[in-house]
C-alpha atoms as a PDB file:
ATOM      1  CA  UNK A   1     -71.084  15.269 -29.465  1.00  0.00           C
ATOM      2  CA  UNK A   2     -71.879  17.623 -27.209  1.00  0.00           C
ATOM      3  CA  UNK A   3     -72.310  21.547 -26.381  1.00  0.00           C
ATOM      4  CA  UNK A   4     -69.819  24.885 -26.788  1.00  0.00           C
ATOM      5  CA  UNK A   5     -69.396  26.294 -23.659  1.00  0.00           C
ATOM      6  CA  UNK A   6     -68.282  29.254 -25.077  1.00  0.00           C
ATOM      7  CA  UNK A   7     -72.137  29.444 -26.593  1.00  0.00           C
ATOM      8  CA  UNK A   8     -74.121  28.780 -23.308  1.00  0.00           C
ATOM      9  CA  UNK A   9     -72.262  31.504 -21.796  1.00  0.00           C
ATOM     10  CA  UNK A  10     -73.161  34.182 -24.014  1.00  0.00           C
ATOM     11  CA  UNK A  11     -77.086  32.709 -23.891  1.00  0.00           C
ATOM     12  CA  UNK A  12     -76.550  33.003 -19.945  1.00  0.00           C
ATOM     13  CA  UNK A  13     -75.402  36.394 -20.560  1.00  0.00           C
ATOM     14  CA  UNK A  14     -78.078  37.508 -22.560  1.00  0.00           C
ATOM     15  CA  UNK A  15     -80.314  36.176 -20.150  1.00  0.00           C
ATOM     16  CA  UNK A  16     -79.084  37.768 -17.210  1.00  0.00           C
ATOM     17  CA  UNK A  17     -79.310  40.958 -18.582  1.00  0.00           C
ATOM     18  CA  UNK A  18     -83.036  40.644 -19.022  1.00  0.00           C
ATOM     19  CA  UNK A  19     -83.331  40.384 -15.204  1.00  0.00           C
ATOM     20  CA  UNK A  20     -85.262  37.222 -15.865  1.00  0.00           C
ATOM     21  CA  UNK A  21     -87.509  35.713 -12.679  1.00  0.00           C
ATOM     22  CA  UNK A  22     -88.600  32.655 -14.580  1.00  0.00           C
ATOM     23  CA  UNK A  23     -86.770  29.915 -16.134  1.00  0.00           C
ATOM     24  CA  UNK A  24     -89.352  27.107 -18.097  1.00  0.00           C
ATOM     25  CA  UNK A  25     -87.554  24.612 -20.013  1.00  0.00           C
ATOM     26  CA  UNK A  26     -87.455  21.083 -21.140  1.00  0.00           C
ATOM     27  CA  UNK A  27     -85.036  18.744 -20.195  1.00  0.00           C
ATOM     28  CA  UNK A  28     -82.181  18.512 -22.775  1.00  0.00           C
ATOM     29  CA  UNK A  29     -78.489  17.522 -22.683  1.00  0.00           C
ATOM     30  CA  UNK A  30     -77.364  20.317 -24.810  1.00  0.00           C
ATOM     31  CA  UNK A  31     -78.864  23.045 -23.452  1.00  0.00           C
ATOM     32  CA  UNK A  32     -77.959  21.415 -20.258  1.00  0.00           C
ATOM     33  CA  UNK A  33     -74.948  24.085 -19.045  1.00  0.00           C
ATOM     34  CA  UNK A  34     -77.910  26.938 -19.264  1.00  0.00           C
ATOM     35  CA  UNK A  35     -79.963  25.309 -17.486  1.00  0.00           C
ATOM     36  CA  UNK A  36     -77.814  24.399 -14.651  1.00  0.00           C
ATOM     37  CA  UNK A  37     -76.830  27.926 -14.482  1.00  0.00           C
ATOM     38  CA  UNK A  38     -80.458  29.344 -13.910  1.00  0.00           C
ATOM     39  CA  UNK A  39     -81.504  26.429 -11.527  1.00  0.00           C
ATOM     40  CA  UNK A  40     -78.552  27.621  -9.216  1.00  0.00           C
ATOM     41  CA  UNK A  41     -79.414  31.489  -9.520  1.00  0.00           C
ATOM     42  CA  UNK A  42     -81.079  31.883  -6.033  1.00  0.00           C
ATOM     43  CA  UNK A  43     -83.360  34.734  -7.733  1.00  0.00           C
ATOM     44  CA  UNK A  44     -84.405  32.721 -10.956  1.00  0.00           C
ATOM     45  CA  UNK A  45     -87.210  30.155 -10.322  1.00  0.00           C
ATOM     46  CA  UNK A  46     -87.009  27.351 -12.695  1.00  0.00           C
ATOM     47  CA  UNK A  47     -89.994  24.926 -14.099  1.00  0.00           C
ATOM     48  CA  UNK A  48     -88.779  21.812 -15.795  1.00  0.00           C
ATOM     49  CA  UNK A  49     -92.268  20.852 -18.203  1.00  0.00           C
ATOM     50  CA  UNK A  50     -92.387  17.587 -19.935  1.00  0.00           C
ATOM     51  CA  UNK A  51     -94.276  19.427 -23.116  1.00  0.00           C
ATOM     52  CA  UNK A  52     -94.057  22.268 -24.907  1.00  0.00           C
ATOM     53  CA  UNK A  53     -97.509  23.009 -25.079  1.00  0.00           C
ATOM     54  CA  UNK A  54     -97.482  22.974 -21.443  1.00  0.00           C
ATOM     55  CA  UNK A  55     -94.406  25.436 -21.431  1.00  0.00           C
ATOM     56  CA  UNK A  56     -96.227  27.722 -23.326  1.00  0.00           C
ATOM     57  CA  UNK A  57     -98.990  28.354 -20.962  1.00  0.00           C
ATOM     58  CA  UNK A  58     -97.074  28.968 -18.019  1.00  0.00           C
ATOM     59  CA  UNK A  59     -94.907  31.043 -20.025  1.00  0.00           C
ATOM     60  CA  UNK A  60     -98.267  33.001 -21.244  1.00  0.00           C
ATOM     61  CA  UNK A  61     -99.409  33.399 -17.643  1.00  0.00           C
ATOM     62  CA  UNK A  62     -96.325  34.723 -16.308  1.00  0.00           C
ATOM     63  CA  UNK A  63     -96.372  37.701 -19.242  1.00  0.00           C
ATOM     64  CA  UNK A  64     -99.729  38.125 -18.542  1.00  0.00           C
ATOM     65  CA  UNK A  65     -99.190  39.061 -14.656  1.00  0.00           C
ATOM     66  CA  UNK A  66     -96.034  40.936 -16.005  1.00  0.00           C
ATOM     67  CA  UNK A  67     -93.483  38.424 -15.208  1.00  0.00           C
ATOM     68  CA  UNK A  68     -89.742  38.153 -16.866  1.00  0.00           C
ATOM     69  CA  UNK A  69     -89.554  34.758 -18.194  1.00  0.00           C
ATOM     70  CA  UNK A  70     -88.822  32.753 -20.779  1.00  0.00           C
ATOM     71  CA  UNK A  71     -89.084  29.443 -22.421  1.00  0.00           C
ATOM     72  CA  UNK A  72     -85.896  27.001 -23.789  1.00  0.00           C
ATOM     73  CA  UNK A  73     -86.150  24.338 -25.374  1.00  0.00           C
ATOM     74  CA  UNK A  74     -85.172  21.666 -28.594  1.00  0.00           C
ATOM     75  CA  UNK A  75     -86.363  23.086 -32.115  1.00  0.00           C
ATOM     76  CA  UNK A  76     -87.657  19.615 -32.935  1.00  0.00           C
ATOM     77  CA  UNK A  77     -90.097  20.342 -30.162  1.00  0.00           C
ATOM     78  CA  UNK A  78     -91.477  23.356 -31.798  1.00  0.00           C
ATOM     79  CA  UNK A  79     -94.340  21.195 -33.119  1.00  0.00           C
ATOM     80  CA  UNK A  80     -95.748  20.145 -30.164  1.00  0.00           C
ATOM     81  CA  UNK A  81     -96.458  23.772 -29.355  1.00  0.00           C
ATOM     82  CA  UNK A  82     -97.987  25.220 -32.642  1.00  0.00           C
ATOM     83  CA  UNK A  83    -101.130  25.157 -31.712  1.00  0.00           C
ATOM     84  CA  UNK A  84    -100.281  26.618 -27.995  1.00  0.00           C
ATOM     85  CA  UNK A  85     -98.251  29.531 -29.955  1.00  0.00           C
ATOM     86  CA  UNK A  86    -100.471  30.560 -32.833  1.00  0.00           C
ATOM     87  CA  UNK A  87    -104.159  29.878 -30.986  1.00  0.00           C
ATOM     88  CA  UNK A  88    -103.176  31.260 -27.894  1.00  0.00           C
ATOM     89  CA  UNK A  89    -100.200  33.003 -27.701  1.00  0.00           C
ATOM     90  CA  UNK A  90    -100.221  35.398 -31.200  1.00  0.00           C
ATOM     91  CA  UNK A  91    -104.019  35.421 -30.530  1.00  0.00           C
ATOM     92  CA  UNK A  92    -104.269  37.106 -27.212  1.00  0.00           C
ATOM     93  CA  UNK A  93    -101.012  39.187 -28.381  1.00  0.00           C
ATOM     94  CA  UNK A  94     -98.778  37.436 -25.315  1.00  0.00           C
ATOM     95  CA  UNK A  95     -95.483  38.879 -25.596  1.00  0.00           C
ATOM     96  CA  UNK A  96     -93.018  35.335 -25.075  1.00  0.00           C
ATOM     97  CA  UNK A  97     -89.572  34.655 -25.709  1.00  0.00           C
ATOM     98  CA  UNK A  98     -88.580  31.173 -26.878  1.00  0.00           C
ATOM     99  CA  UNK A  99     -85.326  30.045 -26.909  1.00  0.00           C
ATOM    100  CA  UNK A 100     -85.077  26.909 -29.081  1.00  0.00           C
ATOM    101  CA  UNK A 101     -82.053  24.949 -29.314  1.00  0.00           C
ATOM    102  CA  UNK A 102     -81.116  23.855 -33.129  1.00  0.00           C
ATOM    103  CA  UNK A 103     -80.830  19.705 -32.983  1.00  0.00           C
ATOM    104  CA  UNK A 104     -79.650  17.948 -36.569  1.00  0.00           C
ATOM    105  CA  UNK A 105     -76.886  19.280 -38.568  1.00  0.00           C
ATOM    106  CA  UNK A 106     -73.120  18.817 -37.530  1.00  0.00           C
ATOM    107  CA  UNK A 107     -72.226  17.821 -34.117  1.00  0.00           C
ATOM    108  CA  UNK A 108     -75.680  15.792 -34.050  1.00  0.00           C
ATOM    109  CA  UNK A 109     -76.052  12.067 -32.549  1.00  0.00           C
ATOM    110  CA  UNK A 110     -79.510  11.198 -33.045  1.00  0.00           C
ATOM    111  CA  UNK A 111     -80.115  10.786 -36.480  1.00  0.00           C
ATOM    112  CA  UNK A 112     -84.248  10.954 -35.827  1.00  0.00           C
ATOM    113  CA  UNK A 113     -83.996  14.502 -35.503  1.00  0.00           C
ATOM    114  CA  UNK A 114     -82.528  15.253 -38.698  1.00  0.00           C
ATOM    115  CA  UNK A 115     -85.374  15.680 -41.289  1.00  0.00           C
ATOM    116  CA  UNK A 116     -87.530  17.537 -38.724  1.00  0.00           C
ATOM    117  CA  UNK A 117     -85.025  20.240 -37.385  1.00  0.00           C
ATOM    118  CA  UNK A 118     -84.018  21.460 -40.666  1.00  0.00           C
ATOM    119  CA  UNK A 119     -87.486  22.180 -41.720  1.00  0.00           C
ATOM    120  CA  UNK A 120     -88.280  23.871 -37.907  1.00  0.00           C
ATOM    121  CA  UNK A 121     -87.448  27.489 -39.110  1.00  0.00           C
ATOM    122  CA  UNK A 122     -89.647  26.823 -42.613  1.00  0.00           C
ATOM    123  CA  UNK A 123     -92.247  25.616 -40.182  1.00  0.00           C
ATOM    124  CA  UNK A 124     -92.138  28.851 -37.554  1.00  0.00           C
ATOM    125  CA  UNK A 125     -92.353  31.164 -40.781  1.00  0.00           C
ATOM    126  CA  UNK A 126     -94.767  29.301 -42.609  1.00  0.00           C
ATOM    127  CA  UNK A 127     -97.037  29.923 -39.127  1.00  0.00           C
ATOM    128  CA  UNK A 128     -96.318  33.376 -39.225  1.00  0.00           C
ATOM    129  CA  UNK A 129     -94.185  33.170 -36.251  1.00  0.00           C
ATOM    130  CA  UNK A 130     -91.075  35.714 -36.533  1.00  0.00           C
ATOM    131  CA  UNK A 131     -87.926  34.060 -35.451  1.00  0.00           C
ATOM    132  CA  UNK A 132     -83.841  34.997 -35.487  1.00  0.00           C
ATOM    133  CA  UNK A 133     -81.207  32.234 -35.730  1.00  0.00           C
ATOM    134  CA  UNK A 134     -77.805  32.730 -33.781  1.00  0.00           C
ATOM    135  CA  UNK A 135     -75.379  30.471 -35.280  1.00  0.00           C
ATOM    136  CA  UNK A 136     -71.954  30.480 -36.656  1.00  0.00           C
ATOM    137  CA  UNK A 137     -72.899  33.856 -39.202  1.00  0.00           C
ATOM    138  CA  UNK A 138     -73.563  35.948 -35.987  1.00  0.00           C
ATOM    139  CA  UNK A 139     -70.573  36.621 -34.462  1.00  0.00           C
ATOM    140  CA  UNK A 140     -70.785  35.022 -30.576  1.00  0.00           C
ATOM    141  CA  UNK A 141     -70.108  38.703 -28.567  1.00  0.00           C
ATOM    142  CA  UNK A 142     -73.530  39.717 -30.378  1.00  0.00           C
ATOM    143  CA  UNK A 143     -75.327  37.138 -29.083  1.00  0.00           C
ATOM    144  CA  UNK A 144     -76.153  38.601 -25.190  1.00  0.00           C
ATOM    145  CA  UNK A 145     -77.757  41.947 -26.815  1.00  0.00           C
ATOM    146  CA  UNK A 146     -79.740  39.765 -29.802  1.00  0.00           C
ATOM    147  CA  UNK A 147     -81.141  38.022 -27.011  1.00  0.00           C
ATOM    148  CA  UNK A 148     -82.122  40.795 -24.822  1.00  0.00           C
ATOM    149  CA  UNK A 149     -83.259  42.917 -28.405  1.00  0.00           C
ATOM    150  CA  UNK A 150     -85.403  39.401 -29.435  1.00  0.00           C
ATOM    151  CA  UNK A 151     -86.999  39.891 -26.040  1.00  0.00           C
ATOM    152  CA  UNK A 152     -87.714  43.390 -26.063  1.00  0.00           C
ATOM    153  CA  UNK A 153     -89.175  42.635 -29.864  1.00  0.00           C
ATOM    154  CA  UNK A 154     -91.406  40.362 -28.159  1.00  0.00           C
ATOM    155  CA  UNK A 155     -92.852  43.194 -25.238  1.00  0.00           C
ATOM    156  CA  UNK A 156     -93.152  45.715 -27.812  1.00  0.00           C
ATOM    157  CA  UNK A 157     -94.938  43.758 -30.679  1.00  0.00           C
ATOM    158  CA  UNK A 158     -97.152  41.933 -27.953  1.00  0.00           C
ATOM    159  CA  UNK A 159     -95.980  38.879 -29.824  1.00  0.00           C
ATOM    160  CA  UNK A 160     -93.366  35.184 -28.984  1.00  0.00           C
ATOM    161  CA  UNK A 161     -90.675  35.781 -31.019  1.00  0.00           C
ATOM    162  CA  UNK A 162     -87.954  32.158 -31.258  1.00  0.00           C
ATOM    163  CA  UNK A 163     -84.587  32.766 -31.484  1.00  0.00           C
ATOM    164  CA  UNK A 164     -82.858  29.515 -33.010  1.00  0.00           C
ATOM    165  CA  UNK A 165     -79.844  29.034 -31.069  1.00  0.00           C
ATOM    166  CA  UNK A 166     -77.048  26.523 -32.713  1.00  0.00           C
ATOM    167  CA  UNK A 167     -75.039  25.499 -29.159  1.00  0.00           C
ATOM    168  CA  UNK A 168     -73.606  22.604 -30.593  1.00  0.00           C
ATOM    169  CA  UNK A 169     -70.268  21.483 -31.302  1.00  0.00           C
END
């Protein structure tokens, strides 16, 4: 029960190789070695949000006024921000990087987050959303430049892109 260090690293990685000023996230135990990293980066300013919706719009102001951030948080809270994403977000063409954290499968502890995570990525397509997973079939040295690619996918199709990131043990 718990996170692969080994993982968060290469997320970290990827991350610092965008140059990224912003850091919005919700709270979460797994992604919790990330997050500690960017709230000790002097140059990185970091908003913990209690929604996703909400993470959405700060995210969407910050590309707006040409701003390097990015958003990370739990799959299962994809819902709470569909409306944010596709009304607002793919509407006005805001170019956003999510990073969402797979929850269910192996290695999970809360067995309410089962039935919901594994339909998350049917969910993001089924919205029209256009989303990578990094898991065990992508080898972990990739991950840093699929990151950094995802968010350069995002600034040139004026569009969030989610990457699905399994961190888990």
């Amino acid at each position: 029960m718990g996170y692969r260090e080994d993982a968060c690293a290469a997320v970290v990685q990827g991350l610092e190789a965008i140059g990224i000023q912003f850091f919005i996230h919700i709270p979460d135990t797994f992604g919790a070695p990330v997050i500690t990293h960017f709230e000790q980066q002097p140059g990185v300013r970091t908003f913990p949000v209690a929604r996703e919706e909400e993470a959405i719009g700060i995210a969407s102001g910050l590309a707006m006024t040409g701003k390097k951030g990015v958003l990370f948080c739990q799959d299962v809270g994809l819902g709470n921000s569909m409306v944010a994403l596709t009304t607002f977000a793919m509407a006005y063409h805001v170019p956003m990087l999510v990073l969402a954290i797979r929850r269910g499968g192996f290695g999970e502890f809360n067995a309410a987050v089962h039935t919901y995570s594994e339909t998350a990525p049917d969910m993001v397509e089924a919205m029209r959303l256009k989303a990578f997973t990094l898991d065990y079939k992508v080898p972990l040295d990739q991950w840093p430049r699929a990151i950094q690619q995802a968010y350069d996918y995002a600034h040139m199709t004026h569009r969030p892109i989610i990457v699905f990131l399994n961190i888990k043990e």
